[in-house]
PDB file of N, CA and C in Angstrom:
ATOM      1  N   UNK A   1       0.839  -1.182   0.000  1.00  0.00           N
ATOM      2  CA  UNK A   1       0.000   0.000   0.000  1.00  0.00           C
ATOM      3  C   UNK A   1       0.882   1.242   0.000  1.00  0.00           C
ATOM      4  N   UNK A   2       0.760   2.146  -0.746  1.00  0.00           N
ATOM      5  CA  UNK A   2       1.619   3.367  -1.106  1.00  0.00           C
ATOM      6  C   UNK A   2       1.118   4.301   0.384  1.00  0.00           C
ATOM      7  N   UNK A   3       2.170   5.242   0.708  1.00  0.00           N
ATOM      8  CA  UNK A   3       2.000   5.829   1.858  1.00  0.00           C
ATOM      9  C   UNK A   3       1.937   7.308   1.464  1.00  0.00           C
ATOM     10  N   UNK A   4       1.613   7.721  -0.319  1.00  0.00           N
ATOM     11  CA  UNK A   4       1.059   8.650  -0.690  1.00  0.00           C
ATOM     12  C   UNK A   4       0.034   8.763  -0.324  1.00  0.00           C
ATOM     13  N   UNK A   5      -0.837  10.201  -0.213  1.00  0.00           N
ATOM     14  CA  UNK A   5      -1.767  10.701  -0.161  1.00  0.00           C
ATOM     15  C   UNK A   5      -2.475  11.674  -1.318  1.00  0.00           C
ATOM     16  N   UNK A   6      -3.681  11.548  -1.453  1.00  0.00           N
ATOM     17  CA  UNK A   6      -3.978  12.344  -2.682  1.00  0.00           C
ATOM     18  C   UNK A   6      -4.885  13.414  -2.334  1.00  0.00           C
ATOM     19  N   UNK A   7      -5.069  14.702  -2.714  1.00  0.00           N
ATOM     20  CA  UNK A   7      -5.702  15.836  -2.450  1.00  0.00           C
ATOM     21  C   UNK A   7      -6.285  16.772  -3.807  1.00  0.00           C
ATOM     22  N   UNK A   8      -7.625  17.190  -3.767  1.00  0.00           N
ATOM     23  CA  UNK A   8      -8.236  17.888  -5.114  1.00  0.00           C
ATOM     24  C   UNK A   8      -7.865  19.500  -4.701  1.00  0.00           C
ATOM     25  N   UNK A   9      -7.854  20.106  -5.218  1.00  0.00           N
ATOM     26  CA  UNK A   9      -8.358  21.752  -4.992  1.00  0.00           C
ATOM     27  C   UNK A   9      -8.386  22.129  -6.310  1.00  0.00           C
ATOM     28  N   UNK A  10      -9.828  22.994  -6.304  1.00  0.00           N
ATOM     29  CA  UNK A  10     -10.614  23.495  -6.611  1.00  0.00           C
ATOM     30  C   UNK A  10     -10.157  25.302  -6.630  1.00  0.00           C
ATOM     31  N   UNK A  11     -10.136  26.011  -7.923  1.00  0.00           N
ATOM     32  CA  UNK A  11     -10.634  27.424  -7.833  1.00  0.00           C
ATOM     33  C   UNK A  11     -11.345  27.684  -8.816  1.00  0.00           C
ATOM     34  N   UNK A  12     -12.739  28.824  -7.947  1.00  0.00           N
ATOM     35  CA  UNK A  12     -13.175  28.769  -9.108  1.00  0.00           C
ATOM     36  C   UNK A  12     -13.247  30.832  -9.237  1.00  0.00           C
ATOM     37  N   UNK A  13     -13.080  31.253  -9.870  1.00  0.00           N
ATOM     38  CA  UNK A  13     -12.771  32.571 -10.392  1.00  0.00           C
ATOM     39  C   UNK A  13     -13.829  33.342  -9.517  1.00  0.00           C
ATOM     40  N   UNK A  14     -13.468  34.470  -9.049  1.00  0.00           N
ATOM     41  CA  UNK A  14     -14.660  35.334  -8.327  1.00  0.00           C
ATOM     42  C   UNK A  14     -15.355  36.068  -9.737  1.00  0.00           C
ATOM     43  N   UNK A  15     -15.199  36.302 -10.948  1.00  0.00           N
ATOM     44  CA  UNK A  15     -15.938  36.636 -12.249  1.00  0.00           C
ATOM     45  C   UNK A  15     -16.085  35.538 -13.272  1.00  0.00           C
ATOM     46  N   UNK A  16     -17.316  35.471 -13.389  1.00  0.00           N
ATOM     47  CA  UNK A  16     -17.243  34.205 -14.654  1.00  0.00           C
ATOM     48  C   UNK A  16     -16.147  34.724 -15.931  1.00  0.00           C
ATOM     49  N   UNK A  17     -16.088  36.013 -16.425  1.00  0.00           N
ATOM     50  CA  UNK A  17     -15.466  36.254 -17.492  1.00  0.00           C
ATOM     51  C   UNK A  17     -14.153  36.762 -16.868  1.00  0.00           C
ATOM     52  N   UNK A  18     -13.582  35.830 -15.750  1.00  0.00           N
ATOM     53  CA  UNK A  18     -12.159  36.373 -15.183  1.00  0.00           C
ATOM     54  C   UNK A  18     -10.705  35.934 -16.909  1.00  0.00           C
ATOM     55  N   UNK A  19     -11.088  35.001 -17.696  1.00  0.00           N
ATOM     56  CA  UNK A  19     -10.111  34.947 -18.642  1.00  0.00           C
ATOM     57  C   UNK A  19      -9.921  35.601 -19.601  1.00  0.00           C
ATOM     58  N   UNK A  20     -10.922  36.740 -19.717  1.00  0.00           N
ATOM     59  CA  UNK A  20     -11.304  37.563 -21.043  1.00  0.00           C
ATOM     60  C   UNK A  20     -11.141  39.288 -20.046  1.00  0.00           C
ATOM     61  N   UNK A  21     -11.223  39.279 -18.767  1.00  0.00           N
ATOM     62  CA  UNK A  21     -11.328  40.841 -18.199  1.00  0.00           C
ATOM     63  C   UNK A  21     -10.161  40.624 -16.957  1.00  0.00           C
ATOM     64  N   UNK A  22      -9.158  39.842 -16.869  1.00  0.00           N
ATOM     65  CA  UNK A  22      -8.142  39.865 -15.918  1.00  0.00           C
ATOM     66  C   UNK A  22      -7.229  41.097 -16.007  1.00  0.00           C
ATOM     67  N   UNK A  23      -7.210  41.151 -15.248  1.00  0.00           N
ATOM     68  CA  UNK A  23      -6.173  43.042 -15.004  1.00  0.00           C
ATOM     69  C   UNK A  23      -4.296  42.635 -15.280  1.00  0.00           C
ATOM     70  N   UNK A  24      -3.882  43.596 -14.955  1.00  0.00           N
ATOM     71  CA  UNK A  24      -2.152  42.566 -14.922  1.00  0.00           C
ATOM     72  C   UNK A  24      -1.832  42.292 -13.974  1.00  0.00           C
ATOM     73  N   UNK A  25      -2.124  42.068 -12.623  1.00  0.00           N
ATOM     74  CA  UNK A  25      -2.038  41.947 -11.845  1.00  0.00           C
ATOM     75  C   UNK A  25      -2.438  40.349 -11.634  1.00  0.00           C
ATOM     76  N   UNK A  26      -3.358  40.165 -12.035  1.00  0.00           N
ATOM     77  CA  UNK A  26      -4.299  38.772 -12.703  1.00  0.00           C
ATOM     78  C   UNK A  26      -3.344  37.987 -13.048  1.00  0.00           C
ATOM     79  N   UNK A  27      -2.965  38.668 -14.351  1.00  0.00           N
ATOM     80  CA  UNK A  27      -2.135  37.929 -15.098  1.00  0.00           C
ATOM     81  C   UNK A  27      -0.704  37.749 -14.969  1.00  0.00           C
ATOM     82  N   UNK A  28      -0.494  38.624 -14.176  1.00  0.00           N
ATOM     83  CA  UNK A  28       1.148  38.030 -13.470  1.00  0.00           C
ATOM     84  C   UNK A  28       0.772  37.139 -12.673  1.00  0.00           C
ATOM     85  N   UNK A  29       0.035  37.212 -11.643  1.00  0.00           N
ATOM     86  CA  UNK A  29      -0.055  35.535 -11.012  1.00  0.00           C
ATOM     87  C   UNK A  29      -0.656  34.620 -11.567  1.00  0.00           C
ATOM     88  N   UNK A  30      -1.404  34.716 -12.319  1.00  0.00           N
ATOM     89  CA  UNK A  30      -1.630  32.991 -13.071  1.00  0.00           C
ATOM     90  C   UNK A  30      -0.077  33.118 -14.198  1.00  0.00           C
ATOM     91  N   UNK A  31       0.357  33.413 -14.423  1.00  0.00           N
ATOM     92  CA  UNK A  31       2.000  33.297 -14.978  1.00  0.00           C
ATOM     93  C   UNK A  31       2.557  32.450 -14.028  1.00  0.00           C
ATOM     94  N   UNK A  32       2.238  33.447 -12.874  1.00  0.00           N
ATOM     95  CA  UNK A  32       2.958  32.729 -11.303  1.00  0.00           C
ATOM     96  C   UNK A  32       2.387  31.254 -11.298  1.00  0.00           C
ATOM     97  N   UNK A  33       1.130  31.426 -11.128  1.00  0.00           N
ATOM     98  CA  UNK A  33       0.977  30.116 -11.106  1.00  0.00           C
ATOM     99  C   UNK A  33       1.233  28.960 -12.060  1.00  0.00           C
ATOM    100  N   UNK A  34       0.919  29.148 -13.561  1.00  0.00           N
ATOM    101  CA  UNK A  34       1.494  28.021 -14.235  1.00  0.00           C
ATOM    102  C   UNK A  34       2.815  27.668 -13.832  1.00  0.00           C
ATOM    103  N   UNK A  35       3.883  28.278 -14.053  1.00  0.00           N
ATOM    104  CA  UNK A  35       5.283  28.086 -13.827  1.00  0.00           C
ATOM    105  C   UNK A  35       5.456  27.358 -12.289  1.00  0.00           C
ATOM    106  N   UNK A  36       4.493  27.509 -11.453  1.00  0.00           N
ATOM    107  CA  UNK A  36       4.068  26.870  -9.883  1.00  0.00           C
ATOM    108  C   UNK A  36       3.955  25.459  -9.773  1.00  0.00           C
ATOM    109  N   UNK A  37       2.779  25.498 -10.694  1.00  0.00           N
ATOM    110  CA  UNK A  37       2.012  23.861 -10.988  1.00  0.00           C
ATOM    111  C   UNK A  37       3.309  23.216 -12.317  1.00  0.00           C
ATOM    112  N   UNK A  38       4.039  23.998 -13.305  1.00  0.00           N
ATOM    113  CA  UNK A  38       4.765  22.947 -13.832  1.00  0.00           C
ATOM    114  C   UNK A  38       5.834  22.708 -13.020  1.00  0.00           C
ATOM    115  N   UNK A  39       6.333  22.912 -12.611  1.00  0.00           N
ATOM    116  CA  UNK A  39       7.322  22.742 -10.797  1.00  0.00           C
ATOM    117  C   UNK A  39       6.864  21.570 -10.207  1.00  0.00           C
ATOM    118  N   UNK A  40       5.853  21.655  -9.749  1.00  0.00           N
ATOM    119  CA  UNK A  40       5.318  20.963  -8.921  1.00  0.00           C
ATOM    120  C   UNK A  40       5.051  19.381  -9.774  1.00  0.00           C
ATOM    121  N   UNK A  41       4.669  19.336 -10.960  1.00  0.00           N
ATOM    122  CA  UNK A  41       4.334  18.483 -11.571  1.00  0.00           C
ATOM    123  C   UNK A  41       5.808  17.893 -11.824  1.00  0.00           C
ATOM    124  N   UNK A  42       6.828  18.955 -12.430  1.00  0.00           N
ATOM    125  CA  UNK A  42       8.047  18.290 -12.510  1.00  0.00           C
ATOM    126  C   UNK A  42       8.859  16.927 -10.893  1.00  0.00           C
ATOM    127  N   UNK A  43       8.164  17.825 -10.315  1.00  0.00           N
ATOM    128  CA  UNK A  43       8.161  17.317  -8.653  1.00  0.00           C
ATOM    129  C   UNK A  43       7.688  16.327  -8.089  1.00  0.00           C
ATOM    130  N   UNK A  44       6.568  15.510  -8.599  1.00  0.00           N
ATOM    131  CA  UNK A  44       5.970  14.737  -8.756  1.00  0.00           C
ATOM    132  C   UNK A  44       5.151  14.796  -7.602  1.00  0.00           C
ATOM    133  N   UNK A  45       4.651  16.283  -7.138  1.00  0.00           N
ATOM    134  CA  UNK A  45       3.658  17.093  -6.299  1.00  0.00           C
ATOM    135  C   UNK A  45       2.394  17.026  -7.084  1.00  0.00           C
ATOM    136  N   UNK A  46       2.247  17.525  -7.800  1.00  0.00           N
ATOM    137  CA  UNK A  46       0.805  17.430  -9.021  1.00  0.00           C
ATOM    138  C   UNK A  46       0.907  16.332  -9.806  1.00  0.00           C
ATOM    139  N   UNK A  47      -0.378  15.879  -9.596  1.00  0.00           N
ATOM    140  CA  UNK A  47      -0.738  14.642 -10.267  1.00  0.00           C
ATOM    141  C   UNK A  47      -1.249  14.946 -11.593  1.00  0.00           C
ATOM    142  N   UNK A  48      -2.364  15.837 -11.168  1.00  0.00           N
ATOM    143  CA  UNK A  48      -3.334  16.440 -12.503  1.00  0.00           C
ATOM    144  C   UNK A  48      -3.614  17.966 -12.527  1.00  0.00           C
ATOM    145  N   UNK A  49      -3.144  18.361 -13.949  1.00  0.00           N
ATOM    146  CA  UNK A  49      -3.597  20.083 -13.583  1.00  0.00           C
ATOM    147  C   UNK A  49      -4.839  20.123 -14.765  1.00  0.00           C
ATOM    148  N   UNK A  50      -6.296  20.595 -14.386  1.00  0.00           N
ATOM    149  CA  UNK A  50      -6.709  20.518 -15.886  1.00  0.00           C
ATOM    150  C   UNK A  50      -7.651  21.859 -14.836  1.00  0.00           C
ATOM    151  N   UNK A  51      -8.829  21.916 -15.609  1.00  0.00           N
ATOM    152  CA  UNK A  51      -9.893  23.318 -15.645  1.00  0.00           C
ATOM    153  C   UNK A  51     -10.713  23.370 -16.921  1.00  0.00           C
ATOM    154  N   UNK A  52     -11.904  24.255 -16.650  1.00  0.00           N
ATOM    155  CA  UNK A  52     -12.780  24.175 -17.590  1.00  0.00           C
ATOM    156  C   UNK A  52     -12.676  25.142 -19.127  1.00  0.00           C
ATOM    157  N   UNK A  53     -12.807  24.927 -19.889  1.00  0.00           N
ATOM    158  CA  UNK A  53     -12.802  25.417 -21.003  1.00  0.00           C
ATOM    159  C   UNK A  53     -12.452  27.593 -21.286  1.00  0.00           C
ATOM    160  N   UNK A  54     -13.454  27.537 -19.968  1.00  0.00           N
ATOM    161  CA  UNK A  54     -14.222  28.963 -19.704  1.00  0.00           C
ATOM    162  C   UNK A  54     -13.963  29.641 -18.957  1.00  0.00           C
ATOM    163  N   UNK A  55     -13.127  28.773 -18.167  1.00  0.00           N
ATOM    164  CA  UNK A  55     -12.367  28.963 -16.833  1.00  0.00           C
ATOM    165  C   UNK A  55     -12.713  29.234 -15.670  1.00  0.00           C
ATOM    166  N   UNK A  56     -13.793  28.668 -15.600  1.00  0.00           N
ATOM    167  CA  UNK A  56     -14.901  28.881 -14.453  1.00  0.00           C
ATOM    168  C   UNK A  56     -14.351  27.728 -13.466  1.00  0.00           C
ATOM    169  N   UNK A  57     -13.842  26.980 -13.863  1.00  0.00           N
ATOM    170  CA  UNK A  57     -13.070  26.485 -12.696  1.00  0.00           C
ATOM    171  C   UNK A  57     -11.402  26.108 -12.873  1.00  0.00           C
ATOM    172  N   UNK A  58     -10.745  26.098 -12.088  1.00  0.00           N
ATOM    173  CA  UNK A  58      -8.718  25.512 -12.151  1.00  0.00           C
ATOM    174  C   UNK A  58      -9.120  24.080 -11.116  1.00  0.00           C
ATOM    175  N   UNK A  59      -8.510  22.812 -11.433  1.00  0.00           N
ATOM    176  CA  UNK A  59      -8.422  21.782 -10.661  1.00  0.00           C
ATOM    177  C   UNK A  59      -7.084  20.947 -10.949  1.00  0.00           C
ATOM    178  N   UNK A  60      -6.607  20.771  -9.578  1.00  0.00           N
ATOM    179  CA  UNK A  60      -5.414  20.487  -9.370  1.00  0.00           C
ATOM    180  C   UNK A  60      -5.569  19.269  -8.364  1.00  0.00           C
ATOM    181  N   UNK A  61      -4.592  18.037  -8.475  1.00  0.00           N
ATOM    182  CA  UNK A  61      -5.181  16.924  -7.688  1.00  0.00           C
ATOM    183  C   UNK A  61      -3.799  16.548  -7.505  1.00  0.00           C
ATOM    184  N   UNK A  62      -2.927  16.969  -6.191  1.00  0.00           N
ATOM    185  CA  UNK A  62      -2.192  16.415  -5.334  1.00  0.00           C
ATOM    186  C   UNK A  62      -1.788  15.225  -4.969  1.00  0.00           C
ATOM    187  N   UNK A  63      -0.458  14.731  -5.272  1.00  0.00           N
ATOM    188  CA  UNK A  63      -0.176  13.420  -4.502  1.00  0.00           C
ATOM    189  C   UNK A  63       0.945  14.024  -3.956  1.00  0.00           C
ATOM    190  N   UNK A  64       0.672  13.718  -2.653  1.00  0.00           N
ATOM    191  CA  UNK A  64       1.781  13.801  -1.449  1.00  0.00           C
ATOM    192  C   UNK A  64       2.085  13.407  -0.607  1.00  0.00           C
ATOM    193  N   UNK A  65       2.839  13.280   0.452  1.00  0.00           N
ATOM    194  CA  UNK A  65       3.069  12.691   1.800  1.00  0.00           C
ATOM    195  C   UNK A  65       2.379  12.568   3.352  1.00  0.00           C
ATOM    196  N   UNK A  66       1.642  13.809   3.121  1.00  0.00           N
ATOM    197  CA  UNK A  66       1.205  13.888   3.923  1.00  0.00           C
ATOM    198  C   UNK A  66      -0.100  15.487   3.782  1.00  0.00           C
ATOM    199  N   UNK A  67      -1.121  15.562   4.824  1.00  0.00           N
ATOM    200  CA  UNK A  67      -2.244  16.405   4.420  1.00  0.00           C
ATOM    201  C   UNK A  67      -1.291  18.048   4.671  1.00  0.00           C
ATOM    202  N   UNK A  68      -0.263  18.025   5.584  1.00  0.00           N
ATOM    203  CA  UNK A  68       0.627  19.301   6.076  1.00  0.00           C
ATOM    204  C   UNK A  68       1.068  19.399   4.645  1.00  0.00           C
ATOM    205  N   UNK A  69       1.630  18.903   3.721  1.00  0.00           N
ATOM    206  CA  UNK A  69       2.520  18.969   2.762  1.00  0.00           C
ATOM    207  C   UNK A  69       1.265  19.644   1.673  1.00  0.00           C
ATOM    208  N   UNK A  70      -0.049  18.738   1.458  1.00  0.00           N
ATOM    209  CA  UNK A  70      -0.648  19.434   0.553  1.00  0.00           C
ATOM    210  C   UNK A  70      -1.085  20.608   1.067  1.00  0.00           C
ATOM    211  N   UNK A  71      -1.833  21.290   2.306  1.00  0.00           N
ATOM    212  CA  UNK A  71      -1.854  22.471   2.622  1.00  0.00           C
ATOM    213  C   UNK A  71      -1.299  23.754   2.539  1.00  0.00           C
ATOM    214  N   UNK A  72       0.245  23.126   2.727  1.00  0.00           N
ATOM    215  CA  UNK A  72       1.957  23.828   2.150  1.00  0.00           C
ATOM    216  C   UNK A  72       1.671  24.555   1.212  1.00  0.00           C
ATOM    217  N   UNK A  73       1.194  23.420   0.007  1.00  0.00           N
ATOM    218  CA  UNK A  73       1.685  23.144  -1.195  1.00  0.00           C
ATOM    219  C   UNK A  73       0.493  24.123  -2.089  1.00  0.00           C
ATOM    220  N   UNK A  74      -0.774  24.105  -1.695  1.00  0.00           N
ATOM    221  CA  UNK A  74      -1.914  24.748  -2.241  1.00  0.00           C
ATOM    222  C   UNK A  74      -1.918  25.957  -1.400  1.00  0.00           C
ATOM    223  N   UNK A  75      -1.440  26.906  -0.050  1.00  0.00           N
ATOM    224  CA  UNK A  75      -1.364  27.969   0.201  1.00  0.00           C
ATOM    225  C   UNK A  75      -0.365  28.923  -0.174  1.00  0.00           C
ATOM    226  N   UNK A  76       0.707  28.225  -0.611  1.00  0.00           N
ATOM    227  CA  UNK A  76       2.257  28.229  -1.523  1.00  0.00           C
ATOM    228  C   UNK A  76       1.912  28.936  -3.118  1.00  0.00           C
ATOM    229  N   UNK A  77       0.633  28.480  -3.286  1.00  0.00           N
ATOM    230  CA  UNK A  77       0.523  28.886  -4.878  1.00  0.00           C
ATOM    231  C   UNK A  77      -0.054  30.293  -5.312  1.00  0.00           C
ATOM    232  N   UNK A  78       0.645  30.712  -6.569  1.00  0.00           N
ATOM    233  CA  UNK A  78       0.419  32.393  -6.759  1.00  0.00           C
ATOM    234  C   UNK A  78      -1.002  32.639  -6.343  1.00  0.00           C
ATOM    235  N   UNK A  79      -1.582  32.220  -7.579  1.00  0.00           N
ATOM    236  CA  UNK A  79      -3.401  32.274  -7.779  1.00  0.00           C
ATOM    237  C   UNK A  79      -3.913  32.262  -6.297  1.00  0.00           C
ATOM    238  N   UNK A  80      -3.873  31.531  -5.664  1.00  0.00           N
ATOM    239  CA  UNK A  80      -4.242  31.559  -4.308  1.00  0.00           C
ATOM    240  C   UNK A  80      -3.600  32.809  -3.034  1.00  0.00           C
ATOM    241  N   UNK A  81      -2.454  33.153  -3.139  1.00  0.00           N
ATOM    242  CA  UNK A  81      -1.967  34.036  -2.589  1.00  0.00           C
ATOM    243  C   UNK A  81      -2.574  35.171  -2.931  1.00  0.00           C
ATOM    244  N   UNK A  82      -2.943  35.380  -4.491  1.00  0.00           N
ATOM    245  CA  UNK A  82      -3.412  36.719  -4.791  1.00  0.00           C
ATOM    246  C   UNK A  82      -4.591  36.620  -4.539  1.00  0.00           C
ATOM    247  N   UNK A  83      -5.507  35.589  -4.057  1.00  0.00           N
ATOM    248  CA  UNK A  83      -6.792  35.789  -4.153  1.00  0.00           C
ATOM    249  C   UNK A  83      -7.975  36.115  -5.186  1.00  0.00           C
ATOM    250  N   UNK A  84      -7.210  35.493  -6.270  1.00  0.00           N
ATOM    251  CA  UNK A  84      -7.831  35.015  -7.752  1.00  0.00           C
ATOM    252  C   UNK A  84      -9.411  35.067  -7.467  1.00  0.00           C
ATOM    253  N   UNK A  85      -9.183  33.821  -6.797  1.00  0.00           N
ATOM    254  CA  UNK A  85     -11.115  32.998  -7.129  1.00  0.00           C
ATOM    255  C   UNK A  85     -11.144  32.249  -5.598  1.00  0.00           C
ATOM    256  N   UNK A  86     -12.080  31.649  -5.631  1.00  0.00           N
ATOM    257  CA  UNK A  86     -12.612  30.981  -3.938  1.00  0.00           C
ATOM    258  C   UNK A  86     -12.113  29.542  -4.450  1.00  0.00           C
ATOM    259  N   UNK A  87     -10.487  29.186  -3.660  1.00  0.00           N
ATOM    260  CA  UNK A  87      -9.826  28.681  -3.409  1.00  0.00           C
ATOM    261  C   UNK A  87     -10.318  27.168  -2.232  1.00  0.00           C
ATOM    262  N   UNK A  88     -10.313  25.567  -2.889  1.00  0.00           N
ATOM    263  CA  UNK A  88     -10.511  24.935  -1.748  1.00  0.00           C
ATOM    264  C   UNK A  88      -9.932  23.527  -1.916  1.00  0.00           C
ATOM    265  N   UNK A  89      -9.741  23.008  -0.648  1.00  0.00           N
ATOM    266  CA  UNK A  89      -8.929  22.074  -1.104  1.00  0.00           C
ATOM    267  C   UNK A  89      -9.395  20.712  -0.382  1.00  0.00           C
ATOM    268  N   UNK A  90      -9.263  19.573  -0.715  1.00  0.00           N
ATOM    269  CA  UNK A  90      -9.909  17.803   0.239  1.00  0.00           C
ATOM    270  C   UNK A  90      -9.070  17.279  -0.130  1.00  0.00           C
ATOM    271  N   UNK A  91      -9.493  16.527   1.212  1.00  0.00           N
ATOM    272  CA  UNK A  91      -8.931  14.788   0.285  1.00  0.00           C
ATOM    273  C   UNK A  91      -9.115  14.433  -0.445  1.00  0.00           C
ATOM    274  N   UNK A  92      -8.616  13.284  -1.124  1.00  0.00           N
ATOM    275  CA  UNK A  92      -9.268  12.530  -2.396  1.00  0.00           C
ATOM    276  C   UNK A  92      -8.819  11.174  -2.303  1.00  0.00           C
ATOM    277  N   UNK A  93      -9.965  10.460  -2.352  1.00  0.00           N
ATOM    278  CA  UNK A  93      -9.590   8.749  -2.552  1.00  0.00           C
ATOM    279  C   UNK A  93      -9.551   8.920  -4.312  1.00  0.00           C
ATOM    280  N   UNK A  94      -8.736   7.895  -5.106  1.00  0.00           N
ATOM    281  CA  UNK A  94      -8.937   7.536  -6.547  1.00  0.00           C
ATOM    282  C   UNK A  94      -9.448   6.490  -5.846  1.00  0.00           C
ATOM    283  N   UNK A  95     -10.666   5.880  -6.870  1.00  0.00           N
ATOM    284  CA  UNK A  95     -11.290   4.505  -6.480  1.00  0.00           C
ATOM    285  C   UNK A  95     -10.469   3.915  -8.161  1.00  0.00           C
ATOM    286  N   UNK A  96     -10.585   4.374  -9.225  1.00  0.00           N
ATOM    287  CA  UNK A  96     -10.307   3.849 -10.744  1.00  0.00           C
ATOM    288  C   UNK A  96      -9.451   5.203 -11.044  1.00  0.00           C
ATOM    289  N   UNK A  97      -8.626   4.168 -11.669  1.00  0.00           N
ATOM    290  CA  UNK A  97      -7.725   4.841 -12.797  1.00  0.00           C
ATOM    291  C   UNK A  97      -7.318   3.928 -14.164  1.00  0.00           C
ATOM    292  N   UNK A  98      -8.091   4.529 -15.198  1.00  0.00           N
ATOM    293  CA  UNK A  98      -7.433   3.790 -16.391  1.00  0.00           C
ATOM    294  C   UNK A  98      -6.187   4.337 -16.835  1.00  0.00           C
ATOM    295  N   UNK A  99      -5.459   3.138 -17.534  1.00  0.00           N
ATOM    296  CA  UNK A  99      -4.115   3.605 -18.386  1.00  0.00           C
ATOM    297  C   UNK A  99      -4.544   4.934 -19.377  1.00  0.00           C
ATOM    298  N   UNK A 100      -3.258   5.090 -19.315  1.00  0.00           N
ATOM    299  CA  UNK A 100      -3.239   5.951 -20.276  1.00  0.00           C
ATOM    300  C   UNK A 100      -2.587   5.885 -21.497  1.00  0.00           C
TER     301      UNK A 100
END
């Protein structure tokens, strides 16, 4: 049994049209943040980075060591520091995973 742990968080934009009316301020931290999450992914911290089309939501799904480490790890990130969108984060069991 792996002694990883897995964690979702969730943001979802305080404006539905936050990808089309972001200020620069906006857009320096989601800069911040991609370059965050490919780090992290290089890291083998992020499991999955995906989000909706529209951008009404960012979802990010954590494998880590422990629940301190993902807390770290998701209060650590630009988007969230700047207070983007309403920021949240759980556990997560995977029950299925197909190949890829």
């Amino acid at each position: 049994m792996s002694s990883t742990m897995d964690f979702i968080s969730l943001i979802r934009p305080k404006r539905l049209d936050f990808l089309t009316t972001m200020t620069p301020e906006e857009q320096t931290a989601m800069e911040e943040h991609r370059e965050y999450v490919r780090n992290m992914i290089a890291q083998g911290q992020i499991f999955l980075d995906c989000g909706s089309p529209d951008g009404t939501i960012g979802i990010l799904i954590y494998r880590v060591d422990s629940a301190i480490e993902a807390r770290r790890l998701f209060y650590s990130d630009p988007a969230v520091i700047a207070g983007i969108g309403y920021p949240e984060l759980y556990p997560l069991t995977i029950g299925h995973l197909a190949a890829s």
